[in-house]
Protein backbone atom coordinates (compact mmCIF):
# COMPACT_ATOMS: atom_id res chain seq x y z
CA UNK A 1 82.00 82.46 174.60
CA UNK A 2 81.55 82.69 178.66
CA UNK A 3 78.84 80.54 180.45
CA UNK A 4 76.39 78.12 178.92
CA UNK A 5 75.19 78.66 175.49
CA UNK A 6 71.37 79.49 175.20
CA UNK A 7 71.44 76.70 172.11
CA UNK A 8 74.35 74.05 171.34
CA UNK A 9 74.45 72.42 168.25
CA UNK A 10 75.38 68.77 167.39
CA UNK A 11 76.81 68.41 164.31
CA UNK A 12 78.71 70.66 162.16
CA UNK A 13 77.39 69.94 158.63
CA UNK A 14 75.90 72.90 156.52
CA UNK A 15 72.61 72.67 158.64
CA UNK A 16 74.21 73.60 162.01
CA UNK A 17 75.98 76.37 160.20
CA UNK A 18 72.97 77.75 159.03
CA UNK A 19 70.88 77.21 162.20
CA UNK A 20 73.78 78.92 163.98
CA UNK A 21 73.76 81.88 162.07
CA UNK A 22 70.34 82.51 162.34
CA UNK A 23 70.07 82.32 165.62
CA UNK A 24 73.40 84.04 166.67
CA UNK A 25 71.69 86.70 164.88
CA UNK A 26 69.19 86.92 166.41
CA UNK A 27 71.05 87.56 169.57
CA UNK A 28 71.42 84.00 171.41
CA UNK A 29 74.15 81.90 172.46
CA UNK A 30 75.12 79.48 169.91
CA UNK A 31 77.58 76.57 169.85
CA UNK A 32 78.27 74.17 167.40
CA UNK A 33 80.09 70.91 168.59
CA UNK A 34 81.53 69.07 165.49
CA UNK A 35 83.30 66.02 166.07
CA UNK A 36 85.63 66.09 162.89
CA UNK A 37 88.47 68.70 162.46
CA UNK A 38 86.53 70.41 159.90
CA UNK A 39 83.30 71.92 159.27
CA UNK A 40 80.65 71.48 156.69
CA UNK A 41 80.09 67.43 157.00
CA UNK A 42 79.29 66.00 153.35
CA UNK A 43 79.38 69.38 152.20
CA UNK A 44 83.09 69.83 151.99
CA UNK A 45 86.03 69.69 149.23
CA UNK A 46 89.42 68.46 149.52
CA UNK A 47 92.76 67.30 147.69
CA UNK A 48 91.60 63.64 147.47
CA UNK A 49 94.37 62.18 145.40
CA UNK A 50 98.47 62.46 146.74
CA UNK A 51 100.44 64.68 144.73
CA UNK A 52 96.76 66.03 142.17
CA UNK A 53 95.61 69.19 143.08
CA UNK A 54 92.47 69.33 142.04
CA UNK A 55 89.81 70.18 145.12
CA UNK A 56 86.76 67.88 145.04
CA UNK A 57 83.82 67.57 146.43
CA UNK A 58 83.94 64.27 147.89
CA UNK A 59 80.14 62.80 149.20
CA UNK A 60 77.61 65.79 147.65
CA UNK A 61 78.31 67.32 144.25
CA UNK A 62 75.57 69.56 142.73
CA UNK A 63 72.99 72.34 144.76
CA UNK A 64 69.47 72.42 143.55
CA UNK A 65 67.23 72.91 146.87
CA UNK A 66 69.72 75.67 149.07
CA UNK A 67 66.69 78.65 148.42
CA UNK A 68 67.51 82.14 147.24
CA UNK A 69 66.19 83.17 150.43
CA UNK A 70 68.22 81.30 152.97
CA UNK A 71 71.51 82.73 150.77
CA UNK A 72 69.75 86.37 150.81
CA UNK A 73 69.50 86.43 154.30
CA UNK A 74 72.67 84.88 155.60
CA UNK A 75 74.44 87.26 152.64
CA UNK A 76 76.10 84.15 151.21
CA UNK A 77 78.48 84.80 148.87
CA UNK A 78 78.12 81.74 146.77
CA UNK A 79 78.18 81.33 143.15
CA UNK A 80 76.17 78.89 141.20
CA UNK A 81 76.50 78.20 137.72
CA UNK A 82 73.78 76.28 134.99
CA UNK A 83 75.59 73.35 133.42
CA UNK A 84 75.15 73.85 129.95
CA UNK A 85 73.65 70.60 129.10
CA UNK A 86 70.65 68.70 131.07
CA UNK A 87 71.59 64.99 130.31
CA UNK A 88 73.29 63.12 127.47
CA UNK A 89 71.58 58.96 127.71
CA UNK A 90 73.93 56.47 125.10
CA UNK A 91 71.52 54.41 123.63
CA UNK A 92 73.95 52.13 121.29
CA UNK A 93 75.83 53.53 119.43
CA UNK A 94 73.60 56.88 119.30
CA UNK A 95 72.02 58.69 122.42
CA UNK A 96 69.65 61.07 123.42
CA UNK A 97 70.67 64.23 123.91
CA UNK A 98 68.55 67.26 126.25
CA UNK A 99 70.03 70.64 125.94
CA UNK A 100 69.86 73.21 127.92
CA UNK A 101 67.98 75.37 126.89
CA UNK A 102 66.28 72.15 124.63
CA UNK A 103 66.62 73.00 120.84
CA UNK A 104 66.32 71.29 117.60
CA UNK A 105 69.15 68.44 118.70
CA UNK A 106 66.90 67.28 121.41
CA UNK A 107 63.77 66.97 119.48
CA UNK A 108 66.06 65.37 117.00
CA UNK A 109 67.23 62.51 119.09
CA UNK A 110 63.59 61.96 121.04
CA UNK A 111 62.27 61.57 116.98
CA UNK A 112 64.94 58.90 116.85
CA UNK A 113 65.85 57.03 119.64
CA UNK A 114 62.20 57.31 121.43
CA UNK A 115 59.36 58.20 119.08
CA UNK A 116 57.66 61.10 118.17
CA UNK A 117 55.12 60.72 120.67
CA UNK A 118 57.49 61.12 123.29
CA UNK A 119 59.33 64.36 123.16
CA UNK A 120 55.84 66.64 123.13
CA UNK A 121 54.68 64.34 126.61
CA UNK A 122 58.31 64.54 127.93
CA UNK A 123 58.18 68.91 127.43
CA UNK A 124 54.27 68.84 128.75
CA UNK A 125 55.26 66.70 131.67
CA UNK A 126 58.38 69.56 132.74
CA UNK A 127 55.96 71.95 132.43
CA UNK A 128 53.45 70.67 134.86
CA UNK A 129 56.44 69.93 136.91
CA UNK A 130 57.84 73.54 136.75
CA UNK A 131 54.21 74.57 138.17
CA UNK A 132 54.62 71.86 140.78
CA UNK A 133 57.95 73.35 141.61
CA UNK A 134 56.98 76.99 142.18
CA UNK A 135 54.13 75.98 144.09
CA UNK A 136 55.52 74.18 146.34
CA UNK A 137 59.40 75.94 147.28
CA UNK A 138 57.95 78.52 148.64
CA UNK A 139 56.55 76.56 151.23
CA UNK A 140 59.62 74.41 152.38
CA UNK A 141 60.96 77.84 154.36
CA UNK A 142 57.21 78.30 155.73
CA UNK A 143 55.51 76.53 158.50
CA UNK A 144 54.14 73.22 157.33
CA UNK A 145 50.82 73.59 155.14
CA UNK A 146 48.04 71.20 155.75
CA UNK A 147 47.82 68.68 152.66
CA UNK A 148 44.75 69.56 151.30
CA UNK A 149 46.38 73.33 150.98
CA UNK A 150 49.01 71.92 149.05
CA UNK A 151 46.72 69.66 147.13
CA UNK A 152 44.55 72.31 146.03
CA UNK A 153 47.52 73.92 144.03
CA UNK A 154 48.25 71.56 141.98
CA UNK A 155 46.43 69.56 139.03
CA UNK A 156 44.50 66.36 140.70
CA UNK A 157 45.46 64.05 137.86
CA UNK A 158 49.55 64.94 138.28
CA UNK A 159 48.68 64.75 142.01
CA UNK A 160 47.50 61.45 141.74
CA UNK A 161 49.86 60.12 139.81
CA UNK A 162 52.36 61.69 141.97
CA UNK A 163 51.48 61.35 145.35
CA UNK A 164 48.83 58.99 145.83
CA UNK A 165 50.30 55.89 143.52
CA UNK A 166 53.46 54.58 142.67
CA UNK A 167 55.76 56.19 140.12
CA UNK A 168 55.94 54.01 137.92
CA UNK A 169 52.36 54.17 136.97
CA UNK A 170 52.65 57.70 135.94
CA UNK A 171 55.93 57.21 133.77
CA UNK A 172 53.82 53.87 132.24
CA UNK A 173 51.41 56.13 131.16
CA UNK A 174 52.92 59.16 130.00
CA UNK A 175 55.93 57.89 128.11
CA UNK A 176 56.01 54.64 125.66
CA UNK A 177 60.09 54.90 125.47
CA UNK A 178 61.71 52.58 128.43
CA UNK A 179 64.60 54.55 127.96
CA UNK A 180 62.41 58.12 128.78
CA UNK A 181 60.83 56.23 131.40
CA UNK A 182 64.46 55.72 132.76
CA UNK A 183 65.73 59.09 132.52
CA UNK A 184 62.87 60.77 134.48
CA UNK A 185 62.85 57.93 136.82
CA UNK A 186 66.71 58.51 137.97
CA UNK A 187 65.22 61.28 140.15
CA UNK A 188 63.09 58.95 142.29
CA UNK A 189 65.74 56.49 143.18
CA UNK A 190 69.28 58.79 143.77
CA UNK A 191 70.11 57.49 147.48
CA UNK A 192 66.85 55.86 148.26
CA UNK A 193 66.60 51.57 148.56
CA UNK A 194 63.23 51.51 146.55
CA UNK A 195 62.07 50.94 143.01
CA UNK A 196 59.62 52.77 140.75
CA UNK A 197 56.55 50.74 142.12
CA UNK A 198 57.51 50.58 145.60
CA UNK A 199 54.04 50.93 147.25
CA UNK A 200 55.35 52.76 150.24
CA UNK A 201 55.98 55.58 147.56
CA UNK A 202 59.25 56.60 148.92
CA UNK A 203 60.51 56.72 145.25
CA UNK A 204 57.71 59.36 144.95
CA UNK A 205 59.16 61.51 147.89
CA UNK A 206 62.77 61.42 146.82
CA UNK A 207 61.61 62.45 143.11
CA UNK A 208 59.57 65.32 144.28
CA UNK A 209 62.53 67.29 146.28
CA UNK A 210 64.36 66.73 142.92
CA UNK A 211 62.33 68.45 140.93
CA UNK A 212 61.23 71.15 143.18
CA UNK A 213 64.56 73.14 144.19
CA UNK A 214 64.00 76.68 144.16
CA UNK A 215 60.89 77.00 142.21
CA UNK A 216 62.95 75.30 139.07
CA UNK A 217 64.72 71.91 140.00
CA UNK A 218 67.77 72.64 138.57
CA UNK A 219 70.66 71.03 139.75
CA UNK A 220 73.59 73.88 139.43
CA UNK A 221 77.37 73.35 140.21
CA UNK A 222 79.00 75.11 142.85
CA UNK A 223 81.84 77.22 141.81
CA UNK A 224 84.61 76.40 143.96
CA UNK A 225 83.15 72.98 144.97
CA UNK A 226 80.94 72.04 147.62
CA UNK A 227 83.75 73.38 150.31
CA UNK A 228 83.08 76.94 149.09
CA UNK A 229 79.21 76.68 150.27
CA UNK A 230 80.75 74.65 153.38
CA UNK A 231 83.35 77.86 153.72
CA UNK A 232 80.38 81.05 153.17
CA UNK A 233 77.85 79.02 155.25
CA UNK A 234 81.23 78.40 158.35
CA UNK A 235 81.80 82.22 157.62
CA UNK A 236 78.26 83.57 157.92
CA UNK A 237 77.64 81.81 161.19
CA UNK A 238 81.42 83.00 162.48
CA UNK A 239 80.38 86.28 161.84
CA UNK A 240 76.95 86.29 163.53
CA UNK A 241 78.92 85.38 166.49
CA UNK A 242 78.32 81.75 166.89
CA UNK A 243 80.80 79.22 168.58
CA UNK A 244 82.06 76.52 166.07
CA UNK A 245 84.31 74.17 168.03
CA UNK A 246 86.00 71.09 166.27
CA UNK A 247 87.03 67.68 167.50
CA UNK A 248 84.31 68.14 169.69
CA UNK A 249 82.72 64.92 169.63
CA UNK A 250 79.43 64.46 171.61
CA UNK A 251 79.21 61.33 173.45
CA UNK A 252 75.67 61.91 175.39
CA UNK A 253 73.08 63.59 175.79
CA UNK A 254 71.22 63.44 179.25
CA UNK A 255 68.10 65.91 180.81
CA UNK A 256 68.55 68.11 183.69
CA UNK A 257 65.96 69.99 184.90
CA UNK A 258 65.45 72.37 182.19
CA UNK A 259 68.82 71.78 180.28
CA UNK A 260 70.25 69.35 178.33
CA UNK A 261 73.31 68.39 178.98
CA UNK A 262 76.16 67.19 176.53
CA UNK A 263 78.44 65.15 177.60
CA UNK A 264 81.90 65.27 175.31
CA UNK A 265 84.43 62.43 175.14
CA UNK A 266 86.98 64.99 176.30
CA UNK A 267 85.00 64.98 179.64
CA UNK A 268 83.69 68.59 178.69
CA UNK A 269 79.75 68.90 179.41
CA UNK A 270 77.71 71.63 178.04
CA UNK A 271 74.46 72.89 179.17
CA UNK A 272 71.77 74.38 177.08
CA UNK A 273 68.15 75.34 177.14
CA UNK A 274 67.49 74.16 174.06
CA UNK A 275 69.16 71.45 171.39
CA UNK A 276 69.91 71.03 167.71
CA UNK A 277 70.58 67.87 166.81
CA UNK A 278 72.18 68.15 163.10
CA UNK A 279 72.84 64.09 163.21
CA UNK A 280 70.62 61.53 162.48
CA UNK A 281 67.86 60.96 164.43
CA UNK A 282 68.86 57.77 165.07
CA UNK A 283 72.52 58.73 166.38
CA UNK A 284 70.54 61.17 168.93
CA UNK A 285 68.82 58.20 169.64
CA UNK A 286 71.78 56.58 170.54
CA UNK A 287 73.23 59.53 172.34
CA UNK A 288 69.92 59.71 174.55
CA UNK A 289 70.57 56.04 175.89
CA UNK A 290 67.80 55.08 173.23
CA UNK A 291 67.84 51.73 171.14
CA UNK A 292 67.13 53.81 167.39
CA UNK A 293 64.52 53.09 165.18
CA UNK A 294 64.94 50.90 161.81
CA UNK A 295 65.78 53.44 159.21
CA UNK A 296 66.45 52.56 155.66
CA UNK A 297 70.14 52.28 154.87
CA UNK A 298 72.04 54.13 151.81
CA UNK A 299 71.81 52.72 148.45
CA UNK A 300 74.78 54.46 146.72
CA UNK A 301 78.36 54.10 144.89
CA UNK A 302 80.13 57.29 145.01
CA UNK A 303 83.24 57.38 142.87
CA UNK A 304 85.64 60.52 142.15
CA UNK A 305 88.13 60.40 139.70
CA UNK A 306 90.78 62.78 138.21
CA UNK A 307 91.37 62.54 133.80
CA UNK A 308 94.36 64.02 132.21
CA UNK A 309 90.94 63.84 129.32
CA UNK A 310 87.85 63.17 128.65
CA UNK A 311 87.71 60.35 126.66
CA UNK A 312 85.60 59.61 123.63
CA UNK A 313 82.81 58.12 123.41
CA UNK A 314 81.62 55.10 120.67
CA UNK A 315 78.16 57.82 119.86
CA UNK A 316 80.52 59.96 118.19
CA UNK A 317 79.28 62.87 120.56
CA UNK A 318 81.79 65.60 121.56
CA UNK A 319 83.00 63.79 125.24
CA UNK A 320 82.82 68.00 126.20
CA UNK A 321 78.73 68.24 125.75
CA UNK A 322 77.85 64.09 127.06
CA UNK A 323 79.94 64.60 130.04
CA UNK A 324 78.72 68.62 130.42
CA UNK A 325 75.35 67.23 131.72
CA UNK A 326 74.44 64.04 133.66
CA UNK A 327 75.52 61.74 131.26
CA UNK A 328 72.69 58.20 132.13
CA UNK A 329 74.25 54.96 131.83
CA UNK A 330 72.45 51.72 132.11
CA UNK A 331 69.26 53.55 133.03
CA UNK A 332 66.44 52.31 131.48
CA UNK A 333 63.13 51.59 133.40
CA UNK A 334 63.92 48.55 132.56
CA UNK A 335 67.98 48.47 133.75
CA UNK A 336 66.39 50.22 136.65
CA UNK A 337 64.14 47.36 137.63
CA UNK A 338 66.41 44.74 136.86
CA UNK A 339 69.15 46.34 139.14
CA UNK A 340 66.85 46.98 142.29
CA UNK A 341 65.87 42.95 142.07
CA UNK A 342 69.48 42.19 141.63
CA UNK A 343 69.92 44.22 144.77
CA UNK A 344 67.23 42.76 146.74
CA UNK A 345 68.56 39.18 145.57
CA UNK A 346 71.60 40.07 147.29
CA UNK A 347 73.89 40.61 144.26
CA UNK A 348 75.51 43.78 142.55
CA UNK A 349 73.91 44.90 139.74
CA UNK A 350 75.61 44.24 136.12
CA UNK A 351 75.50 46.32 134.57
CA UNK A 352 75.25 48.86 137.11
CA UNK A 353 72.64 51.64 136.80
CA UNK A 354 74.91 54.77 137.52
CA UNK A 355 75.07 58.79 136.55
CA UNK A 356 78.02 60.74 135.48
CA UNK A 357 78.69 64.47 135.65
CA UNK A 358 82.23 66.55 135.22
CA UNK A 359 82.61 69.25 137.20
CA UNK A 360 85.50 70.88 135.57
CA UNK A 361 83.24 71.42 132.36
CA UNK A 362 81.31 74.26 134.39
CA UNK A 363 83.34 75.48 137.00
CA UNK A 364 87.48 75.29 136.43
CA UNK A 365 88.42 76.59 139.85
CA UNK A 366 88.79 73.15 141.45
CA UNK A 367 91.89 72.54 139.72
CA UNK A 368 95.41 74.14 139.94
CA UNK A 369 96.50 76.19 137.27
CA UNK A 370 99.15 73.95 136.00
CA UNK A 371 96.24 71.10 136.01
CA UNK A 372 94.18 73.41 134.03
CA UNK A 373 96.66 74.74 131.54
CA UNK A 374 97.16 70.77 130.90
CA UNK A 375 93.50 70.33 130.09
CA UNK A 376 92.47 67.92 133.17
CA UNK A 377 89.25 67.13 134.20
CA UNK A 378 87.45 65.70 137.06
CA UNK A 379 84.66 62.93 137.01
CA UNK A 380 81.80 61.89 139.56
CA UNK A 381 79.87 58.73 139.13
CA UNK A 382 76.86 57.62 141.32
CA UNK A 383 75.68 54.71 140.98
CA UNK A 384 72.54 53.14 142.01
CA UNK A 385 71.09 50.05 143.77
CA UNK A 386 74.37 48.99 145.85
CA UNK A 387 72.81 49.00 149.35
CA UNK A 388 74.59 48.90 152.62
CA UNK A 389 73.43 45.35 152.89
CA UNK A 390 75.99 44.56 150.17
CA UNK A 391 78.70 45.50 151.57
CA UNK A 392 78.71 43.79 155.01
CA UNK A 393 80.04 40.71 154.77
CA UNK A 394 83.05 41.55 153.13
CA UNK A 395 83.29 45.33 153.13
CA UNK A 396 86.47 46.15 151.35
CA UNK A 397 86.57 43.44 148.25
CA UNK A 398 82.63 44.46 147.65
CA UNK A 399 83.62 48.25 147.40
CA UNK A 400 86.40 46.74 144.78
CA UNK A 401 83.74 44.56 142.99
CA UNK A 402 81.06 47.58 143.00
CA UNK A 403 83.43 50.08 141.75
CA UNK A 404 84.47 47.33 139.07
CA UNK A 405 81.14 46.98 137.43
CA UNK A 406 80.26 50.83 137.76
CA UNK A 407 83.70 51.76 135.57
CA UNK A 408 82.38 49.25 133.21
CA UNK A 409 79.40 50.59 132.69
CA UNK A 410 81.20 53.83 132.51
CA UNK A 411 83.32 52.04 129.75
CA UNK A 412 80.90 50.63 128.22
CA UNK A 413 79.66 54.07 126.82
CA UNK A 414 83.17 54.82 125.79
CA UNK A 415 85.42 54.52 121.81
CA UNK A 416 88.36 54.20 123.94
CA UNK A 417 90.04 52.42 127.53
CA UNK A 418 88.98 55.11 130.46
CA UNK A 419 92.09 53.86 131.40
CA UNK A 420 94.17 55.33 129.29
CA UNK A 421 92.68 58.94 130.28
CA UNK A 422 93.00 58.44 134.24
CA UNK A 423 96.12 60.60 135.50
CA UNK A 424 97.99 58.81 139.00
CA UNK A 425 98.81 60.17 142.11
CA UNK A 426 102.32 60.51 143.60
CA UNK A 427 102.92 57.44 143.74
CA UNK A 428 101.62 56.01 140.31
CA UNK A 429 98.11 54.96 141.15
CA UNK A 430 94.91 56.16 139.45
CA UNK A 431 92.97 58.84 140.21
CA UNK A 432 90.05 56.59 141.61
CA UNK A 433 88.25 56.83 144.96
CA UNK A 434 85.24 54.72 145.59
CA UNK A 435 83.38 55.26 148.66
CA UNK A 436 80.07 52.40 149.75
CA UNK A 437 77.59 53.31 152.20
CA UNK A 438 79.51 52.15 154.24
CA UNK A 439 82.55 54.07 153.88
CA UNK A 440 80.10 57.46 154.37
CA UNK A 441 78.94 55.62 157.56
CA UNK A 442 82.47 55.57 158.88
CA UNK A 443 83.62 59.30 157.23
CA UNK A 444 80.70 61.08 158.43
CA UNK A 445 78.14 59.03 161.19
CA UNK A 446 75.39 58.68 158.57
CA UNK A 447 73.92 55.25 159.76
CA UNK A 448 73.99 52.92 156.82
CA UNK A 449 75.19 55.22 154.89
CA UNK A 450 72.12 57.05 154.44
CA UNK A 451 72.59 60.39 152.92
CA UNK A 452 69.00 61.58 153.54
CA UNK A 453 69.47 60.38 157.25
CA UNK A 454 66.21 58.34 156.52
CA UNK A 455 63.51 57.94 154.48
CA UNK A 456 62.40 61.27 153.27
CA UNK A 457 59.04 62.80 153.95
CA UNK A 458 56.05 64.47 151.62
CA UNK A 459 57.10 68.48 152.48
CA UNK A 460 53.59 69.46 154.13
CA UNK A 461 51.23 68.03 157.19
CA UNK A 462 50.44 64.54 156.33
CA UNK A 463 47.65 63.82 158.88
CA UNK A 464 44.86 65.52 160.27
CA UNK A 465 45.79 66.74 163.27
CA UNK A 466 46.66 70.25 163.76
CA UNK A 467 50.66 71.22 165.26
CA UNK A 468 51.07 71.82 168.65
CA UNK A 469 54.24 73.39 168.84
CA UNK A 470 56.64 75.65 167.21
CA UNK A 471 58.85 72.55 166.20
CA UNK A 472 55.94 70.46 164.63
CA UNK A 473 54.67 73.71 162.98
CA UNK A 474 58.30 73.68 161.27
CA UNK A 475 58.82 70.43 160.90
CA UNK A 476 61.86 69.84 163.70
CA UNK A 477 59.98 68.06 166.50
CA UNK A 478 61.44 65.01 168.74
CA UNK A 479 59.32 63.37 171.74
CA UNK A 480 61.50 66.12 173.43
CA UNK A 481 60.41 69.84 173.78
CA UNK A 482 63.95 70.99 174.36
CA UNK A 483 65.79 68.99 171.61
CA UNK A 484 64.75 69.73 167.88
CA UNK A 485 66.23 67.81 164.64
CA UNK A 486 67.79 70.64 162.55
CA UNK A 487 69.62 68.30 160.16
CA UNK A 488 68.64 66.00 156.87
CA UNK A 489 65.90 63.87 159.41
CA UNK A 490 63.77 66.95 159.76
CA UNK A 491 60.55 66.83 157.76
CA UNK A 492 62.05 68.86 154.23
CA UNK A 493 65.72 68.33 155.27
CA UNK A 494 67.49 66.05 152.68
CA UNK A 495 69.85 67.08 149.99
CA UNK A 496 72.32 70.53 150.29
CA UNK A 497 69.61 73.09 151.19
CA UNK A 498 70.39 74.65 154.60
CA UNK A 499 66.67 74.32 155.02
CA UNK A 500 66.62 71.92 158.16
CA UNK A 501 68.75 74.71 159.48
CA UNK A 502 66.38 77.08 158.70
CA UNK A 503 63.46 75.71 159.87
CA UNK A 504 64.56 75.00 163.37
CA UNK A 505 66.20 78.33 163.71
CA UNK A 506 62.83 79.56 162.92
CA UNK A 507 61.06 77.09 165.36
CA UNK A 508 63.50 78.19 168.57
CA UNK A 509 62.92 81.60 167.38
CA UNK A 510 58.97 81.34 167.90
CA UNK A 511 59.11 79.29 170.87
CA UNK A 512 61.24 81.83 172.56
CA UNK A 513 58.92 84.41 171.76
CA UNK A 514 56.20 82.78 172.57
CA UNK A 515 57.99 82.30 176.37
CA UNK A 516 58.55 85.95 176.30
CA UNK A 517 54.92 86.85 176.02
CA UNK A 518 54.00 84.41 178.61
């Protein structure tokens, strides 16, 4: 692409892509300066294990927020499938089961496990949260609404409860079953260093974009992995006509009249009227010559693993409908609390709160055909409270001790050694990658590890005063009129959703207009 670029991009995760291809579309000058060799960031799949081909997504696993509309207009090509269970919790030597759709076996094991009481709250609270949802996703491709908009669409009580107190009020309140409590709850705490009566209500942000995605929350499995959204998203924004460049790692960012320069380590410098910044606001912080703000830090185990089978498990529950789902482990309310003090105490959890989901039950792609013919599977666990903070003393024998207590509580679910179910690589070690916080830190510049780039924020106009841009109309504004955030630390950007990209597209798009009209 001759000359300067009318936008460049920092950042090549599925944001930029998406930002690109809107606005190469739309007829500008777009490049995208990723510093990896790769595009898509943490939405990417790859051969993890020597010698196993299986393709798996390595740091992001499931899609709920990406919106029909985003994939309509790009014409993404991308398949998502409905696991065929919700969520299998053990609970002894039994569990409770939520099918998808929920039939007589989950009203069965609420009757046991939780009390009858339970199971009619637990299907009223969905449904309020199903009108929640398609209220609300509408909105997160819109300019931001004022509050009291928002407000006035949904039922005060469920509003109070879930945006004006802690969390763990509501769940008190609705459901007598700790164990309930503790499957609803995983939603508020996935990624976020807070606990269910945090009174900064953070745990109430991060629940709400989990429950909101596309009008339904579900959380569907991409077929192909997380490297074939990566791939249509790379594809879309090629054929718009956008510049993706790799190994092209930004060093600084400096002002010049009406451009901003960046400054590459290669020594290249490109200038641009305007700037996406798909990192972290606080890496553009440090790129601007800027000492960054204090941002919460990740909070996260992520471990992938490769079976030659899924192994049984001491409920007695076919290992091909507990592991279809998330399958809950160690997550109570009460595990949940107990964990976040452990934490905040300084020590890992034990047992460790984590959630497991396979893949391969959904989508078989991923593997080979020789691994499939052979039955394998893969497995992801995320586990909970194991914040950066953890980790820093003694990064590498913490990551051993983390993973450690995480495969037990895996194991402690199981009839039989997960063990003896792991296939080896080439050269005869399990199928196991653990990555900390601090491991995503180094793979993919997310300070702290912090997949969310920061603590998230309510999806609509939290104070009084009315926009006064384009950018804070979308959501995408920095103290700089020519540099917007188009990446997870815009307002509505966490999670795989394209819809920072979106929304700063959208915000160069009117602010160029607006220039043209004068």
């Amino acid at each position: 692409m001759p000359g300067d670029p009318d936008v460049a991009i920092i950042g090549g995760g599925h944001n930029a892509g998406v930002a690109a291809a809107y606005l190469a579309r739309a007829g500008l000058q777009v490049v995208v300066c990723e510093a990896r060799d790769r595009f898509g960031g943490a939405v990417a799949s790859e051969p993890v294990f020597p010698g196993v081909a299986a393709n798996l997504s390595r740091f992001s696993y499931l899609v709920s927020l990406l919106p029909d509309r985003i994939v309509a207009d790009l014409g993404l090509e991308i398949e998502l499938r409905s696991r065929p269970v919700a969520s299998y919790t053990p609970v002894g030597d039994d569990g409770i089961l939520v099918e998808r759709p929920e039939g007589d076996e989950t009203a069965v094991s609420f009757a046991r496990l939780a009390g009858s009481a339970d199971y009619p709250a637990w299907g009223e609270f969905h449904d309020q949260l199903a009108d929640i949802a398609a209220a609300i996703a509408p909105t997160l491709t819109e300019p931001l609404r004022p509050v009291d908009e928002v407000r006035a669409m949904i039922d005060p009580a469920l509003w109070h409860g879930l945006v004006e107190r802690p969390l763990g009020d509501l769940l008190r309140q609705r459901f007598g079953s700790d164990v309930v409590r503790g499957i609803v709850a995983t939603d508020a705490l996935i990624g976020t260093d807070t606990r269910l009566d945090d009174p900064s209500l953070r745990q109430n942000r991060c629940f709400l974009y989990h429950v909101i995605g596309n009008g339904t929350g579900e959380w569907r499995v991409p077929v192909g992995g997380m490297g074939a959204v990566a791939a249509e998203i790379e594809r879309a924004a090629r054929a718009a006509g956008a510049d993706l460049r790799f190994g092209a790692r930004v060093e600084a960012v400096r002002e010049e009249g009406d451009n901003r320069v960046l400054e590459l380590t290669d020594g290249t410098e490109l200038r641009a009227g305007l700037v996406l910044a798909g990192c972290a606001p606080a890496v553009l912080d440090r790129l601007r010559g800027r000492t960054p703000a204090e941002v919460s830090e990740g909070t996260q185990i992520k471990i992938n693993m490769v079976l030659r089978r899924l192994p049984r498990l001491r409920s007695g529950r076919d290992p091909e409908q507990a592991f279809a789902g998330t399958l809950h482990l160690h997550q109570s309310a009460g595990d949940l609390d107990r964990a976040a003090e452990a934490a905040e105490a300084g020590r890992i959890p034990d047992p460790l709160p984590c959630e497991v989901y396979c893949h391969t039950l959904t989508d078989r792609s991923i593997l080979a055909p020789g691994l499939d013919a052979a039955g394998w599977h893969t497995l992801t666990l995320f586990g909970l409270h194991t914040p950066a903070r953890l980790f820093r003393a003694d990064p590498d024998r913490t990551r051993d001790l983390v993973r450690d207590a995480a495969l037990r509580s895996l194991q402690h679910a199981l009839a039989e050694p997960l063990d003896d179910c792991l296939a080896t690589d080439l050269n005869g070690r399990p199928c196991v990658e653990a990555m900390s916080p601090l491991d995503i830190e180094a793979e993919l510049g997310m300070p702290g590890g912090q997949i969310f780039h920061g603590d998230l924020s309510w999806p609509w106009l939290a104070g009084p005063d009315a926009p006064r841009t384009a950018a804070e109309r979308w959501g995408v504004a920095t103290d700089d009129p020519r540099i917007l955030l188009c990446g997870a630390g815009a307002v509505r950007g966490g999670a795989v959703s394209g819809i920072g990209g979106h929304n700063a597209a959208q915000a160069v798009l009117e602010l160029l207009d607006h220039r043209a009209r004068g």
